[in-house]
Protein backbone atom coordinates (compact mmCIF):
# COMPACT_ATOMS: atom_id res chain seq x y z
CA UNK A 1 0.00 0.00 0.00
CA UNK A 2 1.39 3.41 -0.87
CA UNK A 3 1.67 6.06 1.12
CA UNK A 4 -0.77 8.66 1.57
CA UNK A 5 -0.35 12.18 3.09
CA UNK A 6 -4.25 11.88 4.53
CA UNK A 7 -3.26 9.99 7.46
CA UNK A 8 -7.10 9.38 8.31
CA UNK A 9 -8.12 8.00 5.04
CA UNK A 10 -4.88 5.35 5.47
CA UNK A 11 -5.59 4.19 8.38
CA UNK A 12 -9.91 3.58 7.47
CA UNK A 13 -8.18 2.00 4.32
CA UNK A 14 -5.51 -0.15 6.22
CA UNK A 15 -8.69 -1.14 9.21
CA UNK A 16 -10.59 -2.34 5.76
CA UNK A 17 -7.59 -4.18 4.35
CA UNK A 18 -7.57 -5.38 7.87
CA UNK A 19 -11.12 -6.44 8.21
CA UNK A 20 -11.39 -8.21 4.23
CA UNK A 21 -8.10 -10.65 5.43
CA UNK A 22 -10.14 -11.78 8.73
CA UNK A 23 -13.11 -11.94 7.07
CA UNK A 24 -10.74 -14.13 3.94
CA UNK A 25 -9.66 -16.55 7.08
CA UNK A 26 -13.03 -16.76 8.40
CA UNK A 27 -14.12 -17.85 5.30
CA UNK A 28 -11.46 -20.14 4.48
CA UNK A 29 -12.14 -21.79 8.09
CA UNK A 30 -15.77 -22.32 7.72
CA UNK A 31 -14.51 -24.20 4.52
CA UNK A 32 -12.36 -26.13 6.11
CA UNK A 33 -15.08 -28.06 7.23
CA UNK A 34 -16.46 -29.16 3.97
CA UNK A 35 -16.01 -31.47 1.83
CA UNK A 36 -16.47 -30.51 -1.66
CA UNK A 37 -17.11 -32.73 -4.46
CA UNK A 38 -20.27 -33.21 -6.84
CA UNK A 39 -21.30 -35.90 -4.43
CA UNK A 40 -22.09 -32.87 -1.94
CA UNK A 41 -23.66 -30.77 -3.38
CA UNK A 42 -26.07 -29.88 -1.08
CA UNK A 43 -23.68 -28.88 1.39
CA UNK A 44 -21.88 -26.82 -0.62
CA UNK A 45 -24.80 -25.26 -1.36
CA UNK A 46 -25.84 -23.75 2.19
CA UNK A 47 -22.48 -22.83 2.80
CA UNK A 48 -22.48 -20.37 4.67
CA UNK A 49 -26.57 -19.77 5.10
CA UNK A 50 -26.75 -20.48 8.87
CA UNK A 51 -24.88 -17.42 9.05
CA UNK A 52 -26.19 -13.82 9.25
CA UNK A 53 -23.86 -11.47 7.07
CA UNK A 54 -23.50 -9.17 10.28
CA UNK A 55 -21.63 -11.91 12.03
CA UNK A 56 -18.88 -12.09 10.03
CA UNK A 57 -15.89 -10.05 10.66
CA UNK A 58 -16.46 -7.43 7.19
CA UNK A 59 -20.31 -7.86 7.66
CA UNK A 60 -19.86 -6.20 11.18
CA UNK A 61 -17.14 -3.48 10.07
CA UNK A 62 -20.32 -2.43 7.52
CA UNK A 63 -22.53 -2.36 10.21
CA UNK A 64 -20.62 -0.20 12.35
CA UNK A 65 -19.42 2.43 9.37
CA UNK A 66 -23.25 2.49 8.51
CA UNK A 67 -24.38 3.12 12.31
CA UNK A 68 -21.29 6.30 12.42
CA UNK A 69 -22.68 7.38 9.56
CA UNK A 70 -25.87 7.47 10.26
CA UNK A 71 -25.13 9.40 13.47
CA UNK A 72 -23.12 11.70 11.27
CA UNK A 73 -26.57 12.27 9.10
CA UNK A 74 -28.36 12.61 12.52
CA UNK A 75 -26.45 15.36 13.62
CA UNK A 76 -26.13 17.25 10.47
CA UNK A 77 -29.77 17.04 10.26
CA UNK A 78 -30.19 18.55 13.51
CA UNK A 79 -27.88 20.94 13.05
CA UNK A 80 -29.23 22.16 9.63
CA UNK A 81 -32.97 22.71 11.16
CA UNK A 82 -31.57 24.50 14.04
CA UNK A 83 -29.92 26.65 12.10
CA UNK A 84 -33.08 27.05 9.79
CA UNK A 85 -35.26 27.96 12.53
CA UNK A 86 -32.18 30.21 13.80
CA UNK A 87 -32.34 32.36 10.25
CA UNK A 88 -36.43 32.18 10.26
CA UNK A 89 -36.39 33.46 13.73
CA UNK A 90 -33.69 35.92 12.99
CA UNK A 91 -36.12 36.86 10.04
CA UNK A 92 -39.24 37.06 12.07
CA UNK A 93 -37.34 39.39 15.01
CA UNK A 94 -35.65 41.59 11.74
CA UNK A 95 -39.57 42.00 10.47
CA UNK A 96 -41.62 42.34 13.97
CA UNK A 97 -38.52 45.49 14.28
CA UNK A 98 -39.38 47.09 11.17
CA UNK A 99 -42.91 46.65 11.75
CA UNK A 100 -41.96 48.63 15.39
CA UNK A 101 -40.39 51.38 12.98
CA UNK A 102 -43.11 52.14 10.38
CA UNK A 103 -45.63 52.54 13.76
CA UNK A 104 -43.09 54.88 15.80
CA UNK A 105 -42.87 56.97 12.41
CA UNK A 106 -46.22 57.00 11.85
CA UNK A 107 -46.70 57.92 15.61
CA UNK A 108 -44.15 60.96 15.47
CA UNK A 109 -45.86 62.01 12.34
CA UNK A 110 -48.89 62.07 13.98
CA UNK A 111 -47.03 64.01 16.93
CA UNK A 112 -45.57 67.01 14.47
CA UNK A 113 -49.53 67.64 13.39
């Protein structure tokens, strides 16, 4: 692997280089146990069925970068409608002021008659 001068992208890309070798011997265990020949077919077949894709050592690295970034999303979101409510509130204050202006002028006016 080359060097990169993003240190944080090399080391998510070494953790995934990291996580597709276990998952490689994981695999290669699990076929360890099988013979494989076109009398057994049928266990050849389910290989691997009985397992949910989560348990395996990549499945659960894509679980966990899709829970962080759905966090990330969460936040964002939250942080994007605060600040739109910030800017419509900001808007409303800006308008209920000049709304305060045009009746103090039309007060004075009313004042210099």
């Amino acid at each position: 692997m080359k060097k990169s001068t993003n240190a944080k992208f090399s080391k998510q890309l070494a953790n995934l280089v990291d996580k597709l070798n276990s998952n490689g011997k994981f695999i290669e265990q699990k076929r360890s146990t099988i013979e494989y020949g076109p009398s057994n077919k049928a266990e050849v077949a389910k290989f691997l069925q009985d397992i949910e894709w989560d348990k395996t050592p990549l499945g659960a690295y894509v679980a966990t970068q899709r829970a962080v970034r759905e966090a990330k999303l969460k936040v964002l979101r939250e942080s994007l409608a605060a600040a739109e409510d910030e800017e419509k509130n900001k808007k409303d204050a800006d308008s209920d002021d000049e709304e305060l202006d045009a009746e103090d002028m039309d007060v004075d006016s009313e004042d210099e008659e």
